[in-house]
Protein backbone atom coordinates (compact mmCIF):
# COMPACT_ATOMS: atom_id res chain seq x y z
CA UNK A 1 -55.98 51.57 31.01
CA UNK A 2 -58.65 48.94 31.24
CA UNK A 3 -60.00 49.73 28.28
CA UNK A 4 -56.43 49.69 26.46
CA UNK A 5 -55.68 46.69 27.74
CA UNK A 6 -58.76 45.29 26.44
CA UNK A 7 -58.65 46.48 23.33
CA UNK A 8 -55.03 45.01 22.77
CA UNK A 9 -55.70 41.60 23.80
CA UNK A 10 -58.90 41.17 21.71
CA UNK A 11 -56.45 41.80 18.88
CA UNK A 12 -54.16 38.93 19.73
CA UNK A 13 -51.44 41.35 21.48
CA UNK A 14 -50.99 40.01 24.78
CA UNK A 15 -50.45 42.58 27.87
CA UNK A 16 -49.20 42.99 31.61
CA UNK A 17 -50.07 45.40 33.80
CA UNK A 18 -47.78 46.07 36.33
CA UNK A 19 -46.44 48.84 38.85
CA UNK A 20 -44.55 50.76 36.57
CA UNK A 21 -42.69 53.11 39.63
CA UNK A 22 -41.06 49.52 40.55
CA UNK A 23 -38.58 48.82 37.51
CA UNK A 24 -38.16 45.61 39.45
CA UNK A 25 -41.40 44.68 38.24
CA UNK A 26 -40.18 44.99 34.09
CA UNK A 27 -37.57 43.87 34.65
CA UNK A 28 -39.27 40.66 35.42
CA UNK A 29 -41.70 40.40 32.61
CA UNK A 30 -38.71 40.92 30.26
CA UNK A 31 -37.27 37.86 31.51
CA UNK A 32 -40.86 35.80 31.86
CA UNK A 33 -41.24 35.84 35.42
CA UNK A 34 -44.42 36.20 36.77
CA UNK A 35 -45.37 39.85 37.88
CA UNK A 36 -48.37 41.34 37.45
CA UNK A 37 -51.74 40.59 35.57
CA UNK A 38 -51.66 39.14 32.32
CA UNK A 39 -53.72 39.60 29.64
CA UNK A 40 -53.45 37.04 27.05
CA UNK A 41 -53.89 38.33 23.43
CA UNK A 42 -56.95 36.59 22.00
CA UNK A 43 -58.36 36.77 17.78
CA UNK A 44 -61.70 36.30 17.72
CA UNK A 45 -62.89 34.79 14.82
């Protein structure tokens, strides 16, 4: 997953890891609220 993660932000996709057996948890990210790590999507040039 690590690596996945990385992989998607270095190509400007940004990503949150959260505990997926909690649907709490995306249900929050799909509105913005803060749950989880985020991984902010980054192009490097």
């Amino acid at each position: 997953m690590k690596q996945a993660a990385g992989l998607a932000a270095s190509n400007g996709i940004d990503v949150i890891v959260t505990n997926g057996k909690k649907p709490d948890s995306l249900y929050e990210a799909i509105k913005g609220n803060p749950t989880g790590t985020l991984f902010v999507g980054k192009v490097s040039q």
